[in-house]
Protein backbone atom coordinates (compact mmCIF):
# COMPACT_ATOMS: atom_id res chain seq x y z
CA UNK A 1 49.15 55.73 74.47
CA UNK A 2 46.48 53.58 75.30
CA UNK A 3 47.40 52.98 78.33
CA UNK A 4 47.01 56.54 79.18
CA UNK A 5 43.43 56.32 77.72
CA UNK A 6 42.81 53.19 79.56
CA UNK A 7 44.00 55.15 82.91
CA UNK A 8 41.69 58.14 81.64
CA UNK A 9 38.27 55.95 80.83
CA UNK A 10 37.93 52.71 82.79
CA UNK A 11 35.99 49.96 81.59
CA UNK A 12 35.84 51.32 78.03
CA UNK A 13 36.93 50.35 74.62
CA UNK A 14 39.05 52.89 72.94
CA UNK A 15 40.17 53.17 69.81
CA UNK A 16 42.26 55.49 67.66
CA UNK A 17 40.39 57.40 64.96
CA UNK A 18 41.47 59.43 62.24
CA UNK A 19 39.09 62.08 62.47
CA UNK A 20 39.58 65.80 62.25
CA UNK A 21 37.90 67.28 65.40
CA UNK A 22 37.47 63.85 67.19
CA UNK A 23 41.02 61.89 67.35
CA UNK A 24 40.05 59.79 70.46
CA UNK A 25 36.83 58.45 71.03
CA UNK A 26 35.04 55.11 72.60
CA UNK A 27 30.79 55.26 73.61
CA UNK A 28 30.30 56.84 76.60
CA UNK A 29 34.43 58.86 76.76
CA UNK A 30 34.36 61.44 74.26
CA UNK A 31 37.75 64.03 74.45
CA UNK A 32 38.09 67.64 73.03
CA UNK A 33 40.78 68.06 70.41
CA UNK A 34 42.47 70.16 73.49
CA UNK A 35 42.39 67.23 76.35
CA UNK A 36 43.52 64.86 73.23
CA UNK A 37 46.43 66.67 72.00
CA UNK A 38 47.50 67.19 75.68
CA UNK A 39 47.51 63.14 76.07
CA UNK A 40 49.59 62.52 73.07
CA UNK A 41 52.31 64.76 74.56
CA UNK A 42 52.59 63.52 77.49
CA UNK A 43 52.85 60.29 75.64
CA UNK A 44 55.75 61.45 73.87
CA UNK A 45 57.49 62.80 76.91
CA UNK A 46 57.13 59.40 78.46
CA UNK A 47 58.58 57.79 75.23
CA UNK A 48 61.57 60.46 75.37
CA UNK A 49 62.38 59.69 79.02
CA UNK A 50 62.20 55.92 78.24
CA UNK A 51 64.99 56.81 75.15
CA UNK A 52 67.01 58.45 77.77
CA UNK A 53 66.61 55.38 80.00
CA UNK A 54 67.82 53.22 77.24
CA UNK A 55 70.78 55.65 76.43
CA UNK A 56 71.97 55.95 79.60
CA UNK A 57 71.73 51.91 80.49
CA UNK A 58 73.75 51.26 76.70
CA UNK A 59 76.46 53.09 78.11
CA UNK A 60 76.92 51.69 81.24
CA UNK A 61 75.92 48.28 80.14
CA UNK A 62 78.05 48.27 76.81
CA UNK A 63 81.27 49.47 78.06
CA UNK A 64 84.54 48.01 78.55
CA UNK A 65 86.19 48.32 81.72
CA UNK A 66 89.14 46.19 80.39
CA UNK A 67 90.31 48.05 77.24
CA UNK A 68 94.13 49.38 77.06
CA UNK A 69 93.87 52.74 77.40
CA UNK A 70 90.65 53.21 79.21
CA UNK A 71 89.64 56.75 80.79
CA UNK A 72 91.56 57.87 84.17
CA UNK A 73 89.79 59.31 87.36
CA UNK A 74 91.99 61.81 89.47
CA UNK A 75 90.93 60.59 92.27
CA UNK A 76 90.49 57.11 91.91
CA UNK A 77 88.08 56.90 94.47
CA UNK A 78 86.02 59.29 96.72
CA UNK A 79 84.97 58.90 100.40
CA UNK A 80 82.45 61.71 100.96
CA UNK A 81 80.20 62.52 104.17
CA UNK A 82 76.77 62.73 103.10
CA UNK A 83 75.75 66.01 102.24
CA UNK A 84 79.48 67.00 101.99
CA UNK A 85 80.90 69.02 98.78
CA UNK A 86 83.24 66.78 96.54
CA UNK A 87 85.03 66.99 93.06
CA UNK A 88 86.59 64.71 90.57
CA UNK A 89 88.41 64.93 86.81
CA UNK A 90 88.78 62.36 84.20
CA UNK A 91 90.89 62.60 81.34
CA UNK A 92 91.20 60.55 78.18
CA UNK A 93 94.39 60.56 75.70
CA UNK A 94 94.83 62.93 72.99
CA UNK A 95 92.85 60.42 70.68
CA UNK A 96 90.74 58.92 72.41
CA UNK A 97 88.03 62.45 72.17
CA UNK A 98 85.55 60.83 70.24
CA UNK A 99 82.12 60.66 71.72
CA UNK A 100 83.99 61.52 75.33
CA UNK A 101 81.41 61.95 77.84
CA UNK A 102 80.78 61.65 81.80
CA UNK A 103 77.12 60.10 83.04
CA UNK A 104 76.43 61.52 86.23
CA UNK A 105 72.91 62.95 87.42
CA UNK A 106 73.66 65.52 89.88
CA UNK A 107 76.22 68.10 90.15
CA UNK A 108 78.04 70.24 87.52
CA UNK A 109 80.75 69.12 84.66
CA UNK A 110 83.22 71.26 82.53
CA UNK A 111 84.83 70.22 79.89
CA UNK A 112 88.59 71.12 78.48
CA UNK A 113 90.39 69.06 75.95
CA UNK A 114 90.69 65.63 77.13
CA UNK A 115 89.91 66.80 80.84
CA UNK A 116 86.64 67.15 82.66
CA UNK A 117 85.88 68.35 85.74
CA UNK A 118 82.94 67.43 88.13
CA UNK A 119 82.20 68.72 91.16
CA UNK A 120 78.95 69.06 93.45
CA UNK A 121 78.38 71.31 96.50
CA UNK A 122 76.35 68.82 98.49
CA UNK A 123 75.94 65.25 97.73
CA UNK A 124 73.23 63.23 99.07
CA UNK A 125 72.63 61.03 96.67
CA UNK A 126 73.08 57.27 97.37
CA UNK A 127 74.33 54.42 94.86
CA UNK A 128 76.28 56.57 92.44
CA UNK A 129 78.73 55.28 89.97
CA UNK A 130 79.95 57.74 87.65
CA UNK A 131 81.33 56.83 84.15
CA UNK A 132 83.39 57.77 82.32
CA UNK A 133 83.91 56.54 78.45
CA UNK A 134 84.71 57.53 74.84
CA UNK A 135 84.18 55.59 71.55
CA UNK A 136 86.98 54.20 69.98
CA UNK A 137 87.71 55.43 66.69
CA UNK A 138 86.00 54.30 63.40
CA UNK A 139 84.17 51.46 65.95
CA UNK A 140 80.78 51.25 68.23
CA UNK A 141 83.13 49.75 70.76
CA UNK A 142 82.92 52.58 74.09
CA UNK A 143 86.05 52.68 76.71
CA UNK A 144 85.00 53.37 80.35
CA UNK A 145 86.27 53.86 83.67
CA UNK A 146 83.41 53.79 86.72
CA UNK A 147 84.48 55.85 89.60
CA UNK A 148 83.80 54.19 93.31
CA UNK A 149 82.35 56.69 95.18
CA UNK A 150 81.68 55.27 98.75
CA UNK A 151 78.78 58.38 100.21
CA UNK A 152 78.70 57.20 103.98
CA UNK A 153 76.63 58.78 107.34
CA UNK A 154 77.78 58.39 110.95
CA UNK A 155 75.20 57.11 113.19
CA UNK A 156 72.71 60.08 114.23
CA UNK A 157 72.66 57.65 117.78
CA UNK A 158 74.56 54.48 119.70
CA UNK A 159 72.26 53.25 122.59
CA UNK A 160 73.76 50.52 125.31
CA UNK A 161 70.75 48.45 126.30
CA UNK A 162 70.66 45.47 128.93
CA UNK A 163 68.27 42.66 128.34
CA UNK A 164 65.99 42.33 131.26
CA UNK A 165 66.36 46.44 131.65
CA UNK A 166 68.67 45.76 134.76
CA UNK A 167 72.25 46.29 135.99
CA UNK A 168 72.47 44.77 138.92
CA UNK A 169 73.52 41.60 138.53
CA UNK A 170 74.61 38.05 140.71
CA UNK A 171 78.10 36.66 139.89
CA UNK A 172 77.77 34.04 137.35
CA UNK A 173 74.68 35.24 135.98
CA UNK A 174 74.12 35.25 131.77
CA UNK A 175 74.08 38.88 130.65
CA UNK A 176 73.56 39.80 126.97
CA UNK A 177 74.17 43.67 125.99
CA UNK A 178 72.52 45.53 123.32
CA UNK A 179 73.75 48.56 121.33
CA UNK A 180 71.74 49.71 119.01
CA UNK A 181 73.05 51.72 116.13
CA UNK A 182 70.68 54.25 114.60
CA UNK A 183 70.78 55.72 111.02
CA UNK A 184 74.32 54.81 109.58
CA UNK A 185 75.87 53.90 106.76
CA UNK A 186 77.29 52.05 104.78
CA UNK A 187 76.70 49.24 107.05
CA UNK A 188 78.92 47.08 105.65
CA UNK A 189 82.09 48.59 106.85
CA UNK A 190 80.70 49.34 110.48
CA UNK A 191 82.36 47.60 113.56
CA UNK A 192 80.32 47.39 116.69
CA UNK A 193 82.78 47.34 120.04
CA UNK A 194 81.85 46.17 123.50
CA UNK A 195 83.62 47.94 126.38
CA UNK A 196 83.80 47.46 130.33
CA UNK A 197 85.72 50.61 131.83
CA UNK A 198 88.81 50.60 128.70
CA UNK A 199 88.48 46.55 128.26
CA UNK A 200 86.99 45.34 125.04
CA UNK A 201 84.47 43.01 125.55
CA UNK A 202 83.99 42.07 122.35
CA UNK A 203 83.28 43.24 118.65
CA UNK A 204 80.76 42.71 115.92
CA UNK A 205 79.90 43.81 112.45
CA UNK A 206 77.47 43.64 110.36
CA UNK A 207 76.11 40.78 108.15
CA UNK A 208 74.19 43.22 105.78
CA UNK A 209 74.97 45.57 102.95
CA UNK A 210 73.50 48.44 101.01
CA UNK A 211 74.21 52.27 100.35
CA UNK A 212 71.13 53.41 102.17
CA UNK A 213 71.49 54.31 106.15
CA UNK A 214 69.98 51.75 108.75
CA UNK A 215 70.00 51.22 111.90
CA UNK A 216 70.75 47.38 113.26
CA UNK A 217 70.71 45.99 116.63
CA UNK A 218 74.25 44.07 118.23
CA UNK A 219 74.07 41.45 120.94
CA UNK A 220 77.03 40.83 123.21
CA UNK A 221 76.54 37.83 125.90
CA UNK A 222 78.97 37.31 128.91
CA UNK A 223 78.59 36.02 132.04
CA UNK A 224 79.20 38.08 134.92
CA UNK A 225 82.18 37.97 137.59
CA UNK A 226 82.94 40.13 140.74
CA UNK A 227 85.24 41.98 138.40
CA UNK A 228 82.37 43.51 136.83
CA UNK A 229 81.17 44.96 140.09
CA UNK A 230 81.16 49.12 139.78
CA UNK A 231 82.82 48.76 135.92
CA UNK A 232 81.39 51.44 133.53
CA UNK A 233 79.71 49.68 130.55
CA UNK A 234 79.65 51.60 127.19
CA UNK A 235 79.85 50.82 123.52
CA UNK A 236 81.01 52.49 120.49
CA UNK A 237 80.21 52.31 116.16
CA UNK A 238 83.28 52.90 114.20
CA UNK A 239 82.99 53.40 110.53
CA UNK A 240 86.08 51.73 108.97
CA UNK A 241 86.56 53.74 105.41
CA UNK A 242 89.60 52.73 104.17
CA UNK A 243 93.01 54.87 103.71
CA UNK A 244 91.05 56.81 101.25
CA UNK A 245 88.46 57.63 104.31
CA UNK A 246 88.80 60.16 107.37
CA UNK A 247 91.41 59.55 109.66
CA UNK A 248 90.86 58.43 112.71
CA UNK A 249 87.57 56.67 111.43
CA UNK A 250 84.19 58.73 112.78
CA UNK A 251 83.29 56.68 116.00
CA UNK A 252 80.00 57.51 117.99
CA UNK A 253 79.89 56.61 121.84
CA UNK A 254 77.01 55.71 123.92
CA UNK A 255 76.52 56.33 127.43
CA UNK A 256 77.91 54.92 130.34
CA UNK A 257 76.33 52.27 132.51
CA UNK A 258 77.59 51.24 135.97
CA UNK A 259 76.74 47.49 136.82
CA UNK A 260 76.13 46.17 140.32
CA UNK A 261 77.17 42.40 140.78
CA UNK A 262 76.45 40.38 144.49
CA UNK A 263 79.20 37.75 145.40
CA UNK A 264 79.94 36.04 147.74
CA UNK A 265 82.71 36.99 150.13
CA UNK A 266 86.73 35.90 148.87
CA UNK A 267 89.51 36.55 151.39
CA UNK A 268 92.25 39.13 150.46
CA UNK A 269 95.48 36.75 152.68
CA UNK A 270 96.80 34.03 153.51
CA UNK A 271 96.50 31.97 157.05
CA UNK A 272 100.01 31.17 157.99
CA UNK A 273 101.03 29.46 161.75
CA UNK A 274 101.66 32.46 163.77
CA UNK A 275 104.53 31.16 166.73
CA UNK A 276 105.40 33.95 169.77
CA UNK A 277 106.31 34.59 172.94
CA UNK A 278 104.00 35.01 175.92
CA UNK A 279 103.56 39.75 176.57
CA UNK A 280 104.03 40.16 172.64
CA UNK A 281 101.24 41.47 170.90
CA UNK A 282 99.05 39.62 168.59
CA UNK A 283 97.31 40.59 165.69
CA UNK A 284 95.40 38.19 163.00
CA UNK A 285 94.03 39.80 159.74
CA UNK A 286 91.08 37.83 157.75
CA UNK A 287 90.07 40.27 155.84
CA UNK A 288 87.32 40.16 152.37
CA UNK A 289 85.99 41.37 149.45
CA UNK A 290 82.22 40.76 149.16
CA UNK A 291 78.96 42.21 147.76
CA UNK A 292 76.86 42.98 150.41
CA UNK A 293 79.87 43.95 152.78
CA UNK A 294 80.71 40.86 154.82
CA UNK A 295 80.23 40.44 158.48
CA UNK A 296 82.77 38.59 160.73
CA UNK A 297 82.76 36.59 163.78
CA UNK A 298 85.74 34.89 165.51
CA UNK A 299 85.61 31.92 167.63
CA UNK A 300 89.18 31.89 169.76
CA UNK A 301 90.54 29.29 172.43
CA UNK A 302 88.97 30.85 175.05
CA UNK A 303 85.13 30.63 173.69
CA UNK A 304 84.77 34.55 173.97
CA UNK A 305 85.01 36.43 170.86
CA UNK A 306 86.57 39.88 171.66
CA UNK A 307 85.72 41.20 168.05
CA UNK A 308 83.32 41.55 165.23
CA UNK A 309 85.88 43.02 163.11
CA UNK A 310 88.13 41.68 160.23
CA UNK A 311 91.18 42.05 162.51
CA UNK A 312 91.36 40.43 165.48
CA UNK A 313 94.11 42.31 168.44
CA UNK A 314 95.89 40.82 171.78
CA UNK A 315 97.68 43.22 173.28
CA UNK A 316 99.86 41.15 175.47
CA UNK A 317 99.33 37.35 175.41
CA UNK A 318 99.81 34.66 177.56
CA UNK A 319 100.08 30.99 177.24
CA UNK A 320 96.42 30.53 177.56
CA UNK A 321 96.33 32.21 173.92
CA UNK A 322 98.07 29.08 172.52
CA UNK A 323 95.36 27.19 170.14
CA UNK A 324 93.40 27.26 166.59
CA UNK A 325 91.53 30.72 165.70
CA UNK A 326 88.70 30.34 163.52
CA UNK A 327 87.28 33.64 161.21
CA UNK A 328 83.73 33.03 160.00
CA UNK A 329 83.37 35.75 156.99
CA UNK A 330 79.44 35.58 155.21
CA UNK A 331 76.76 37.90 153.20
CA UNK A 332 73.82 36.71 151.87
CA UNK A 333 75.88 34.93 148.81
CA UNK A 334 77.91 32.94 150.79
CA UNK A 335 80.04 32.43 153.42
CA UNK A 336 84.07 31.35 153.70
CA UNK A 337 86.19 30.30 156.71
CA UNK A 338 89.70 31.26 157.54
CA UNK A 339 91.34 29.39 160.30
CA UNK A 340 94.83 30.49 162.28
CA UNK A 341 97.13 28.14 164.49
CA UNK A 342 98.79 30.33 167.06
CA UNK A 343 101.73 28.68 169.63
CA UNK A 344 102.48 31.35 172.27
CA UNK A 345 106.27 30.42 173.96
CA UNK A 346 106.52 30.72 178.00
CA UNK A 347 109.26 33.47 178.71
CA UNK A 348 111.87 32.01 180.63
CA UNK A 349 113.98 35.39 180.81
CA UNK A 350 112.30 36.67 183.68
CA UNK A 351 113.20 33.71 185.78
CA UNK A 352 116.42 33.97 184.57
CA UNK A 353 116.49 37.74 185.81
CA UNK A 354 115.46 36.64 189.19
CA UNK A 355 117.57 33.59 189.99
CA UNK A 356 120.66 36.33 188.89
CA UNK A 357 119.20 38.46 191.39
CA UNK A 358 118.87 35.57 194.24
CA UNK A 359 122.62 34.64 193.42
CA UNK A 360 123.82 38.07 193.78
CA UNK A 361 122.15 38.71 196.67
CA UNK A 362 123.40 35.51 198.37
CA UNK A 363 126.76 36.20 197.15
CA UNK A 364 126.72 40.15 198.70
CA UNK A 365 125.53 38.42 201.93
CA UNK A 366 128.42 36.07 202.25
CA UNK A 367 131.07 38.56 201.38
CA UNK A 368 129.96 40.44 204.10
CA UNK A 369 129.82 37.80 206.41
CA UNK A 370 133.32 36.97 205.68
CA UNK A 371 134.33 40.37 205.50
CA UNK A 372 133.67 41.39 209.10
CA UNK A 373 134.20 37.80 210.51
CA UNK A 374 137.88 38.80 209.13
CA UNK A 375 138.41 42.30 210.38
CA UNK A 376 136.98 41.11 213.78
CA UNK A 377 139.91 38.64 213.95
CA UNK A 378 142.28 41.02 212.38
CA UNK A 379 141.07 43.87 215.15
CA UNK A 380 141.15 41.42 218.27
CA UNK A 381 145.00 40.44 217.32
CA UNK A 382 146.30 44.09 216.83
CA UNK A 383 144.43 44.97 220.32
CA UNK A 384 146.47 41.94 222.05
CA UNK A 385 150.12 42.97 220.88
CA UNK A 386 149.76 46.24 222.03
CA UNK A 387 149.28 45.52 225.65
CA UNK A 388 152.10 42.80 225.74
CA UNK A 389 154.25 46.25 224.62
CA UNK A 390 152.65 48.35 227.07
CA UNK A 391 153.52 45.55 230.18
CA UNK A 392 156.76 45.16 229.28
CA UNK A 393 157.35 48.92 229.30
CA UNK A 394 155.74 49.28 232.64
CA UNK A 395 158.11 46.60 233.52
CA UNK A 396 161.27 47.94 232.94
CA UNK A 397 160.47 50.88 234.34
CA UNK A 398 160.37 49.03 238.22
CA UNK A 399 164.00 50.36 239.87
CA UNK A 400 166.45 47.65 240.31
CA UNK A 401 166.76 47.76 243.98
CA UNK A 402 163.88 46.06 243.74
């Protein structure tokens, strides 16, 4: 109680006097009878609380959590959402009733037998461990049972952050993400995941612990490819509870970030030795992937490059075709070279076609030749019979006396 008086008169002596009218007193802080009675309750509700203090810390502090046939808690453990409703029972055996209590601060209890109920329409408050206990019989020794109540809060926010505040990138460059988790907990049992499109990146958790929400920062570095180019970037808190928690775990998405990444330009084939006869078509693909778009230019056996495209087109070649095709494919990250060998065949079949033609003709030309050389013959003899026939008819026709 001095204290109080000390608080009430600074830099003053006080004493305690046992005087009618005047009960507190020191020169220069004099108190009416009223103020001093007031201070001497409020001394004894601070000494009350303290009692309670003590009462309440005996009981947690003195009990066994071993004993045989310690207290039971239906459920054995509770996984509540902060300002959720919840409810619990413990029970005790049919002797064990002596001194049978529940601590808890908040919420309501009901008691039947060797049963009672607890239950609370909203709980918000953090760090609670109710007990349960009973004194055993014709001892001081208490039996108790502490129920684990794990009170958790999803994050209010999950924010994807880049260092450097950009997202567009060079291949091969160090990236670090950052997702900030805001307002959770308990952090202990929160897991931190990475994501590119549906790919995990990576995971973290958390090095601290504690009831209270807090938010905490996770870093993610990488280093980034082509593959990376367009890919959404997002990360997610997941809250793992236990079997005893909700199911699936509460998980709390950020947004989506779509990354840019420059490279330099990789070909999508393969050069292979292209071999074909002269009139066929030919077509050589050097097509690539790049960031900028790539630009192409050919160089071809002729010197003249007929294209600025990734496909280069003959319609109908000839021998002077035949050589080594080179594809020059660049952006401002680099450049790459494809190069095609190309062996274009003479056609022979033509000439073939026309020394068959020749033949036949030469052929067709003799027959004929022979042909009416022999019916001229064959004519000329038929002609020269006939009048031998005729002159020897005329002949014996002349009269004998001749």
């Amino acid at each position: 109680m001095a204290n109080w008086l000390a608080f009430l008169c600074p830099n003053q002596s006080l004493s305690v006097r046992p005087r009618a009218h005047t009960l507190l007193s020191s020169p220069g802080c004099l108190f009416s009878f009223q103020d001093q009675l007031a201070i001497m309750l409020i001394s004894y509700i601070f000494l009350g609380v303290s009692l309670l203090n003590s009462l309440n810390n005996f009981h947690v502090s003195s009990c066994d959590l071993n004993c045989t046939e310690k207290p039971v808690f239906t459920p054995s453990r509770l996984v509540v959402k902060y300002g959720d409703p919840t409810s619990a029972n413990c029970s005790v055996c049919q002797h064990c009733q002596n001194n049978f209590g529940l601590e808890i601060p908040v919420g309501d209890k009901k008691e039947n037998g060797t049963l009672i109920s607890w239950t609370v329409d909203h709980l918000t408050e953090w760090g609670l461990s109710p007990t349960c206990y009973y004194t055993v019989l014709n001892t001081n020794h208490q039996c108790c049972s502490i129920l684990n109540i794990t009170l958790y809060h999803p994050p209010d926010n999950v924010v994807l952050n880049i260092k450097g505040n950009s997202w567009v990138w060079s291949e091969g460059q160090d990236i670090t993400l950052e997702c900030s988790v805001q307002n959770v907990a308990p952090v202990e049992n929160l897991r931190v995941t990475f994501y590119r499109g549906q790919r995990q990146l990576g995971q973290k958790q958390s090095n601290k612990t504690g009831d209270k929400p807090v938010s905490e920062t996770f870093h993610l570095d990488f280093t980034s490819t082509k593959e990376d180019d367009g890919g959404e970037f997002w990360c997610e808190a997941e809250l793992l509870l236990g079997p005893d928690g909700p199911q699936p775990p509460p998980v709390v998405k950020s947004r989506n970030f779509s990354a840019t990444v420059f490279y330099e330009p990789y070909l999508t084939g393969v050069s292979r030795p292209t071999v074909l006869t002269e009139g066929n078509p030919l077509q050589l693909d050097c097509s690539a992937v790049g960031n900028p778009r790539p630009t192409y230019t050919w160089a071809v056996p002729s010197g003249v490059s007929p294209t600025k495209s990734s496909v280069l087109i003959i319609n109908s070649t000839t021998t002077e075709d035949k050589g080594q095709y080179t594809c020059f494919v660049s952006n401002n990250q680099g450049n790459v070279t494809m190069k095609f060998d190309v062996d274009v065949k003479r056609d022979y079949t033509k000439y073939f076609i026309a020394a068959a033609i020749v033949g036949a003709a030469v052929i067709i030309f003799l027959v004929v030749i022979i042909y009416f050389k022999y019916y001229k013959n064959t004519r000329m003899g038929q002609y020269n019979l006939k009048d031998v026939l005729r002159l020897r008819r005329q002949h014996s026709a002349v009269p004998t006396a001749l």
